[in-house]
Protein backbone atom coordinates (compact mmCIF):
# COMPACT_ATOMS: atom_id res chain seq x y z
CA UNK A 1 57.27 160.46 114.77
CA UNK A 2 58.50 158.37 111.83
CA UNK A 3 61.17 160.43 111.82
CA UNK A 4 62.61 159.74 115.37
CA UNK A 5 62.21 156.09 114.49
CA UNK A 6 64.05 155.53 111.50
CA UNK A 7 67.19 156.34 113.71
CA UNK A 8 66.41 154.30 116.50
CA UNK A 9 65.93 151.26 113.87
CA UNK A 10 69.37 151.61 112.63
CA UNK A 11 70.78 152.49 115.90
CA UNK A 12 69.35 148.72 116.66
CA UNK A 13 70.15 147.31 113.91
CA UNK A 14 73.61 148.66 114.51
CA UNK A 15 73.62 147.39 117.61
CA UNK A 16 72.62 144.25 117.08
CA UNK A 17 75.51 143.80 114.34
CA UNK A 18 77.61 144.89 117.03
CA UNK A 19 76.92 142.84 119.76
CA UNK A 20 76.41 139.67 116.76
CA UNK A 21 80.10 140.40 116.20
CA UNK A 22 80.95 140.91 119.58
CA UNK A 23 79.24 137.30 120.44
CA UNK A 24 81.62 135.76 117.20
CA UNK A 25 84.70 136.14 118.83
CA UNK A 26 83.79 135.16 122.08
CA UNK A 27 82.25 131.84 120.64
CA UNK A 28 85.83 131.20 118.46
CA UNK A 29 87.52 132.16 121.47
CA UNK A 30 86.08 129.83 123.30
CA UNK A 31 85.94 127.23 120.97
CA UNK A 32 90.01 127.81 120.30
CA UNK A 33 90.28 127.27 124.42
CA UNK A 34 88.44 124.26 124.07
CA UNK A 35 90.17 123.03 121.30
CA UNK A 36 93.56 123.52 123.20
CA UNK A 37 92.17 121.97 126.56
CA UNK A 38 91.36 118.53 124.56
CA UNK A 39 94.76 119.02 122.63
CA UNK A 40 96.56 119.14 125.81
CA UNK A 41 94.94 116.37 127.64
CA UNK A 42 95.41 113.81 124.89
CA UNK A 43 98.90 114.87 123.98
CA UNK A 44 99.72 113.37 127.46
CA UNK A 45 101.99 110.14 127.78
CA UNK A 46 99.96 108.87 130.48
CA UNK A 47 96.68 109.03 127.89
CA UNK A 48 98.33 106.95 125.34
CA UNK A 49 99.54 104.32 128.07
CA UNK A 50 95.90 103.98 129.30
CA UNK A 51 94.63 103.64 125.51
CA UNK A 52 97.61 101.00 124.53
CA UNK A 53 96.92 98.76 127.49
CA UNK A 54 92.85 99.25 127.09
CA UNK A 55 93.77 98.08 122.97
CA UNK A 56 95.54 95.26 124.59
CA UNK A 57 93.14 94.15 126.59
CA UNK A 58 90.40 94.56 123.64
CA UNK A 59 93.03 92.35 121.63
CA UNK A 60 93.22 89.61 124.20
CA UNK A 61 88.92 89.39 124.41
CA UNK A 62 88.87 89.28 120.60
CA UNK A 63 91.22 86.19 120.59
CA UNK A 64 89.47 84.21 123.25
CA UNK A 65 86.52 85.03 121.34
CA UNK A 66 87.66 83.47 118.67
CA UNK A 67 89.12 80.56 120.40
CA UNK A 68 85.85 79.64 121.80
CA UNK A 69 84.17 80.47 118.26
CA UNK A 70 86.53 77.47 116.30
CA UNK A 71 85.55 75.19 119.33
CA UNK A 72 81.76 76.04 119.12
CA UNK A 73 82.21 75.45 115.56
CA UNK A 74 83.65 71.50 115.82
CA UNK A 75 80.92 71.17 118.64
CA UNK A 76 78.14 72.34 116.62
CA UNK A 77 79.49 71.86 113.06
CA UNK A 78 79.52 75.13 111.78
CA UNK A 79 81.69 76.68 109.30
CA UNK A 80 83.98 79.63 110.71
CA UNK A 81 85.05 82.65 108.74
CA UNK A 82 88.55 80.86 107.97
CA UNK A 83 86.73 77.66 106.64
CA UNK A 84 84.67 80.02 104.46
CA UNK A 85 88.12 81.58 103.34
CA UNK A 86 89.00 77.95 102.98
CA UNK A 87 86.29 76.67 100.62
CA UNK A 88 86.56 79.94 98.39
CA UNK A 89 90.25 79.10 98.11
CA UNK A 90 89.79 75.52 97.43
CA UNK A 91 86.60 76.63 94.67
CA UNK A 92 88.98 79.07 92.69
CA UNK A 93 91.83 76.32 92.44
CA UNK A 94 89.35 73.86 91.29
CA UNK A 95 87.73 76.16 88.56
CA UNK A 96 92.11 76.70 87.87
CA UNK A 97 92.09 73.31 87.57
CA UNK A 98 88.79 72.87 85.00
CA UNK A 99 90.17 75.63 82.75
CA UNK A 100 93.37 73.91 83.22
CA UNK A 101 91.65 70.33 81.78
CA UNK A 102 89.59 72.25 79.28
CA UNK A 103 92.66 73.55 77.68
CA UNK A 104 94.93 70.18 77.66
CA UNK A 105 91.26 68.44 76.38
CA UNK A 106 91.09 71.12 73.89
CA UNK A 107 94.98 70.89 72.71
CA UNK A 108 94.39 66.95 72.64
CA UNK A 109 91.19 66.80 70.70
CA UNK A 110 92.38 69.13 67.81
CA UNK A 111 95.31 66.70 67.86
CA UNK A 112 93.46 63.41 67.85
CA UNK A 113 90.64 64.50 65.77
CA UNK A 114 87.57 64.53 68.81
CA UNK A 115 84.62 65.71 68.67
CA UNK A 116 83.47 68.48 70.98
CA UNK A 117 80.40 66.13 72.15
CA UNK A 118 83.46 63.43 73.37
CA UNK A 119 85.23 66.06 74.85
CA UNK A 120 81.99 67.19 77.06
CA UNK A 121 81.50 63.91 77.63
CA UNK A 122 85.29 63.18 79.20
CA UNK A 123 84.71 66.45 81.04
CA UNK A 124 81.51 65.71 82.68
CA UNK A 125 83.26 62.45 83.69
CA UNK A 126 86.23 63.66 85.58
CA UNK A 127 84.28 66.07 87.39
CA UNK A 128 81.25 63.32 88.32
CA UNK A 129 84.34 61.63 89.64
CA UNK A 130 85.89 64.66 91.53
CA UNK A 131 81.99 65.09 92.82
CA UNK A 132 81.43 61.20 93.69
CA UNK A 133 84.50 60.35 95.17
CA UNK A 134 85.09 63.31 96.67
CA UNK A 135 88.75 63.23 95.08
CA UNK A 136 91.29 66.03 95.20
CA UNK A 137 92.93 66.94 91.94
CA UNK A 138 96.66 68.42 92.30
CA UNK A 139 96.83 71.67 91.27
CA UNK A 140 100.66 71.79 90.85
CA UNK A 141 101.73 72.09 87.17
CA UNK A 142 102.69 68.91 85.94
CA UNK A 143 101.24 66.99 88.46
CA UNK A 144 97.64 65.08 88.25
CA UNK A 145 97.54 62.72 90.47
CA UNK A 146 94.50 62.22 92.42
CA UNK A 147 94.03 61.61 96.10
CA UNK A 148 90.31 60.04 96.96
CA UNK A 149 88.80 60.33 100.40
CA UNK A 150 87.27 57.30 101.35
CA UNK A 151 83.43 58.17 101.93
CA UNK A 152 82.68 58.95 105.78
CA UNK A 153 79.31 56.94 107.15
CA UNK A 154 77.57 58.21 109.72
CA UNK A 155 79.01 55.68 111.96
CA UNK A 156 82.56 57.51 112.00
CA UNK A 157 81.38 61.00 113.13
């Protein structure tokens, strides 16, 4: 009996390969059809008509919801993504501005014969004063000139 079922094994076996194959192709054939069906029904103008004015419409939301963020934002006082953008533009001109000072204090104390303690010390002044009176220093070449805010009390806002 072992005999008869050797062949029946790789008759199976066989089989099964067969029909494994068989099964293959009929899953890449259908997955080619597929593939064309969805190629075909996007390539179509009317799809990318529908999509453009949908991406429009999307557009339009996002800008009123912005709108109504930067009011929110003077209502409630809180910073938007442009102030943020703001204040880390304004911080990388003002350390500009320190390396800027460093350099002409450095250049005038090795001229004039300073010591690096008087040097800190004029340093720590100008800033205290950029910090106190809330003063703007020019960062154009050539130019510094200072503009200072006059403190806001609570009264104003």
């Amino acid at each position: 009996m072992e005999g008869k079922g050797e062949p029946i094994m790789l008759h199976s076996s066989n089989n099964k390969e067969e029909r494994n194959k068989k099964l293959k192709v009929k899953a890449i054939k259908l997955e080619n059809d597929w593939n064309e069906a969805i190629k075909s029904g996007l390539n179509k103008e009317s799809v990318f008509r529908i999509v453009g004015l949908e991406s429009e419409l999307e557009a339009e939301k996002l800008r009123k919801i912005r709108e109504q963020v930067e009011v929110l934002s003077l209502k409630y006082n809180f910073p938007t993504k442009n102030d943020v953008a703001n204040i880390a533009k304004l911080l990388i001109q003002i350390e500009d501005k320190i390396d800027r000072l460093e350099g002409q204090l450095q250049e005038g104390t090795s001229s004039s014969g300073q010591t690096p303690e008087s040097e800190r010390n004029m340093v720590k002044v100008i800033l205290e004063d950029m910090a106190e009176r809330q003063a703007i220093v020019s960062s154009l070449l050539g130019h510094d000139e200072k503009i200072v805010r006059s403190i806001v009390s609570d009264l104003d806002g």
